[in-house]
Protein backbone atom coordinates (compact mmCIF):
# COMPACT_ATOMS: atom_id res chain seq x y z
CA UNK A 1 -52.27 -38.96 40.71
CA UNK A 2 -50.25 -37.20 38.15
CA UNK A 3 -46.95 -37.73 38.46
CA UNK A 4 -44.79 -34.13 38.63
CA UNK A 5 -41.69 -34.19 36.71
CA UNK A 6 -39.23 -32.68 38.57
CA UNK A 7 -37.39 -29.82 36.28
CA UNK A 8 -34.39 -29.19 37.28
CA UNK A 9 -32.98 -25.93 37.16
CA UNK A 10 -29.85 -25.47 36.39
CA UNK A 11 -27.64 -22.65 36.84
CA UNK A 12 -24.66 -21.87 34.20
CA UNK A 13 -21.95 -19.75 36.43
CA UNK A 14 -21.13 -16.77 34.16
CA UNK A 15 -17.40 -16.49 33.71
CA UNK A 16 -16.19 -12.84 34.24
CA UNK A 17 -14.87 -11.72 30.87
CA UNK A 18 -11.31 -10.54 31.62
CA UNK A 19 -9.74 -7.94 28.70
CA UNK A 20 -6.86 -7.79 27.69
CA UNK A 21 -5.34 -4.77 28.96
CA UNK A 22 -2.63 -3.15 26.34
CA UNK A 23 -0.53 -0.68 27.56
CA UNK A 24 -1.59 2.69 25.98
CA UNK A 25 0.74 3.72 22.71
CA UNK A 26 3.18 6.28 23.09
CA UNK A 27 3.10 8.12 20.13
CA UNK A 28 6.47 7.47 18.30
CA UNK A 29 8.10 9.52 16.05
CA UNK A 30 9.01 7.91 12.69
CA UNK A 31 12.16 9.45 11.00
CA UNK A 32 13.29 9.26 7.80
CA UNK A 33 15.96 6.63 7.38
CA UNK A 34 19.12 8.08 6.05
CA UNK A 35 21.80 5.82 4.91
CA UNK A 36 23.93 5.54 7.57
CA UNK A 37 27.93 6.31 6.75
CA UNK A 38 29.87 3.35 6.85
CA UNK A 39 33.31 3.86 8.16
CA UNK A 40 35.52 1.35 5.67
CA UNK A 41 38.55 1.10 3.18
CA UNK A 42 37.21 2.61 -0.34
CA UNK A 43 38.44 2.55 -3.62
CA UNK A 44 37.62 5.09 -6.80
CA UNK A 45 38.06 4.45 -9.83
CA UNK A 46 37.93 6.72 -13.42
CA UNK A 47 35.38 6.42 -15.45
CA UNK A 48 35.41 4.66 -18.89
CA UNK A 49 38.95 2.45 -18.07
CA UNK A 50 40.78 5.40 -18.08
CA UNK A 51 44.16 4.80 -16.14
CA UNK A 52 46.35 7.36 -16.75
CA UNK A 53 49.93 7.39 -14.75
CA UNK A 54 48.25 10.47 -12.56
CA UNK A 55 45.32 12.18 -12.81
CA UNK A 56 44.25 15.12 -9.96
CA UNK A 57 40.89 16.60 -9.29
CA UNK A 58 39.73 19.42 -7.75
CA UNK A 59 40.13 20.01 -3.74
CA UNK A 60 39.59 23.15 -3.78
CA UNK A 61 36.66 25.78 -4.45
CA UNK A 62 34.20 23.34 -4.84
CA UNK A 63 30.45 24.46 -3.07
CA UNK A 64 28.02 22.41 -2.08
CA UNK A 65 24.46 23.50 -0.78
CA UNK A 66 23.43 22.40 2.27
CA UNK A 67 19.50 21.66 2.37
CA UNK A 68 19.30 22.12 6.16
CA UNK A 69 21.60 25.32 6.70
CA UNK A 70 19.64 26.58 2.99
CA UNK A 71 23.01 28.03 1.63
CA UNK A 72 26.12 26.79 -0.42
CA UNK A 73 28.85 25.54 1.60
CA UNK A 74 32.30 26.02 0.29
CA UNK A 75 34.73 22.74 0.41
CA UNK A 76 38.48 21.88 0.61
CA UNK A 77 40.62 18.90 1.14
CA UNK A 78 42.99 19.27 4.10
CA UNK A 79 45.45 17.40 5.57
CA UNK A 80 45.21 18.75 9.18
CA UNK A 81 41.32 19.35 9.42
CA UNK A 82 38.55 16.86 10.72
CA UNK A 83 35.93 17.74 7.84
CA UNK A 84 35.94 19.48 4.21
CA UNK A 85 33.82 22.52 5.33
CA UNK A 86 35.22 25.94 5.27
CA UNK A 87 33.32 27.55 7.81
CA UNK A 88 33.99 24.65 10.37
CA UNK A 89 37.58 24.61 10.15
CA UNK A 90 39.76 25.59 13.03
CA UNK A 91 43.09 27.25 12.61
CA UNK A 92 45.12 27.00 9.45
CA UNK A 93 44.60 24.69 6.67
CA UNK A 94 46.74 22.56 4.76
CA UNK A 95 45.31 21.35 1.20
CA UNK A 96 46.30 18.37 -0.40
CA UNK A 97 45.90 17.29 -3.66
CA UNK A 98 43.77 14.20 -4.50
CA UNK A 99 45.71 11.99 -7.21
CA UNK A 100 44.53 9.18 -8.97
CA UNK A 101 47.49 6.81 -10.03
CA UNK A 102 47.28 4.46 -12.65
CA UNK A 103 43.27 5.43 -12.33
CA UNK A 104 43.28 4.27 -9.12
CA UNK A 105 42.29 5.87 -5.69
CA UNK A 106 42.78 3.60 -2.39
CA UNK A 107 41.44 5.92 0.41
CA UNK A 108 41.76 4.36 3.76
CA UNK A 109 39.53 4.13 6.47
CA UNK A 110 41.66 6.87 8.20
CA UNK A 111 40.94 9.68 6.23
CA UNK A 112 36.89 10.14 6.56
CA UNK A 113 36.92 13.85 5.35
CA UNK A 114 38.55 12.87 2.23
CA UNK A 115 35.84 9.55 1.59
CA UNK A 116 32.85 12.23 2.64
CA UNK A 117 34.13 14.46 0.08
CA UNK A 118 34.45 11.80 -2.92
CA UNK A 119 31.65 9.97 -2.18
CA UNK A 120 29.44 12.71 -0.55
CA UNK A 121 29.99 16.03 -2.05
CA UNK A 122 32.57 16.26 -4.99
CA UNK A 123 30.64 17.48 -8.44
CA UNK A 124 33.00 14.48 -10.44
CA UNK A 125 31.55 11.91 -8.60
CA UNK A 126 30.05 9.66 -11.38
CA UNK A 127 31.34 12.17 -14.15
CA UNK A 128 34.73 11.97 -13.81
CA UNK A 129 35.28 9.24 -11.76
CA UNK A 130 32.92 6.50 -9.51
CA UNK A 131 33.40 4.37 -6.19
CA UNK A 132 33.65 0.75 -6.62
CA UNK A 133 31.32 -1.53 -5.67
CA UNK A 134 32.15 -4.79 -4.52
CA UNK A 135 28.83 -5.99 -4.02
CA UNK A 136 27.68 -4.49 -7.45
CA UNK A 137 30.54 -6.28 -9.52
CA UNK A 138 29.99 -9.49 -7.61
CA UNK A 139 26.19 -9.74 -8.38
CA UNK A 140 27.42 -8.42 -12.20
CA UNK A 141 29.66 -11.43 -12.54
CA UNK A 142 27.09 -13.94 -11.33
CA UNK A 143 24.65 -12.63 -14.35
CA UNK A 144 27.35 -13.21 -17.02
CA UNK A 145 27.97 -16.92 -15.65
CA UNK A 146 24.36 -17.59 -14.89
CA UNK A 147 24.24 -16.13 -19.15
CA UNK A 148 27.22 -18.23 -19.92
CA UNK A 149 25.94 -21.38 -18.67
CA UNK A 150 22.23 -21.18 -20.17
CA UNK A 151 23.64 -20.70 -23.46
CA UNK A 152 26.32 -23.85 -22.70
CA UNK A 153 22.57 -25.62 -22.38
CA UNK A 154 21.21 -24.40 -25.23
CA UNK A 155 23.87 -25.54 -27.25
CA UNK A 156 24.42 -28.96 -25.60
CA UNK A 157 20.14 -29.89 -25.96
CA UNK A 158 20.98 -28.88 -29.67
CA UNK A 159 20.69 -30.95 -32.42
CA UNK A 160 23.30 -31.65 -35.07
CA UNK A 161 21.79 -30.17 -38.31
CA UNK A 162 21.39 -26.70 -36.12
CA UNK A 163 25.20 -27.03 -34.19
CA UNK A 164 26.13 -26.77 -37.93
CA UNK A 165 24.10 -23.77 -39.23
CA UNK A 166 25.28 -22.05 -36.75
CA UNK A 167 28.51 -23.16 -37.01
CA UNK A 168 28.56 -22.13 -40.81
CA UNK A 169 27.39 -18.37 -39.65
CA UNK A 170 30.29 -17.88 -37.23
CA UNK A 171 32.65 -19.15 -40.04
CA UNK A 172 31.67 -17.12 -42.58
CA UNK A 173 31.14 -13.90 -40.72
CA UNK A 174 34.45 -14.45 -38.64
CA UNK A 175 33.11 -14.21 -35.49
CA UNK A 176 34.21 -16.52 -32.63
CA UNK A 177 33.05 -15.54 -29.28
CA UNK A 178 35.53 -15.34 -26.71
CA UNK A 179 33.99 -16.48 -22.99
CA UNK A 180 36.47 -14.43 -20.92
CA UNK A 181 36.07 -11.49 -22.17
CA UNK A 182 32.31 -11.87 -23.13
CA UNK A 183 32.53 -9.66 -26.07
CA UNK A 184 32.77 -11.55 -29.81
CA UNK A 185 36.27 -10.87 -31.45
CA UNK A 186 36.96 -10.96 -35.62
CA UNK A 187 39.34 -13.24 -36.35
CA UNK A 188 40.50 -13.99 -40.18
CA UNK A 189 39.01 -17.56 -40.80
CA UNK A 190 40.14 -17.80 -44.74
């Protein structure tokens, strides 16, 4: 007798496939990032090193044009009003004068119209005069070092027959390059 092989069947449970509901997307509106004003201490300085004892710029008549309202806006410098538009002012006005001394202007946090209008709206700004940077003038200073102390390396890894040559150049063309300043000054060698 032949033997029968058994054949076993067996049966592979399907797994229910679960998805992964996501919740639907809300459609979100993306706006334009505008720099956001930063309420602070500020300090503007004249262009170019200029420091005389005073120096005043115009706070007056000075028209900017708004891009959302699509006309010019006239400005002024108050003492008594919350911003430097005309047409939002309430009651009288009294203008002040804005005065650099010694070609400096420390504006404190307090007075937000008058930062808005120098760092905002005033025509000068950049021309005449510019806002200092901190940041800028720190990152500045690190270039000169980092410049400083490559060329320190270059001259320490040089050899002695070079140190010289160059030596002799700076001699005879009376140069000597002064590291505080960074900027070479003529002095008389001879």
């Amino acid at each position: 007798m032949a033997k029968k092989k058994a054949v076993a069947h067996t049966a592979i449970a399907e797994e229910p496939q679960v998805e992964a509901q996501t919740p639907p997307k809300k459609s979100v509106k993306v706006e334009p990032s505008t720099p956001k004003w930063e309420i602070k201490d500020r300090r503007y300085m004249l262009k170019n090193g200029q420091s005389p004892l005073t120096f005043t710029i115009k706070s007056r008549e000075i028209y900017w044009f708004d891009e959302d309202k699509n006309y010019e806006r006239e400005l002024k410098y108050t003492k008594n009003q919350k911003t430097v538009f005309v047409d939002e002012f309430k009651g009288d006005a009294r203008l002040d004068h804005i005065t650099f001394e010694d070609g400096v202007l420390y504006v404190p946090k307090q007075k937000q119209p008058l930062q808005k209008l120098l760092s905002l709206y005033h025509p000068d700004l950049n021309k005449l005069y510019v806002e200092h940077n901190a940041v800028q003038d720190a990152v500045d200073e690190m270039d000169s070092i980092e410049a400083e102390i490559e060329a320190l390396m270059l001259a320490k890894d040089m050899d002695m027959d070079q140190a010289e040559a160059v030596m002799r150049v700076e001699r005879k063309f009376g140069y000597i390059y002064d590291f505080e300043g960074a900027t070479p000054r003529s002095i008389n060698l001879r």
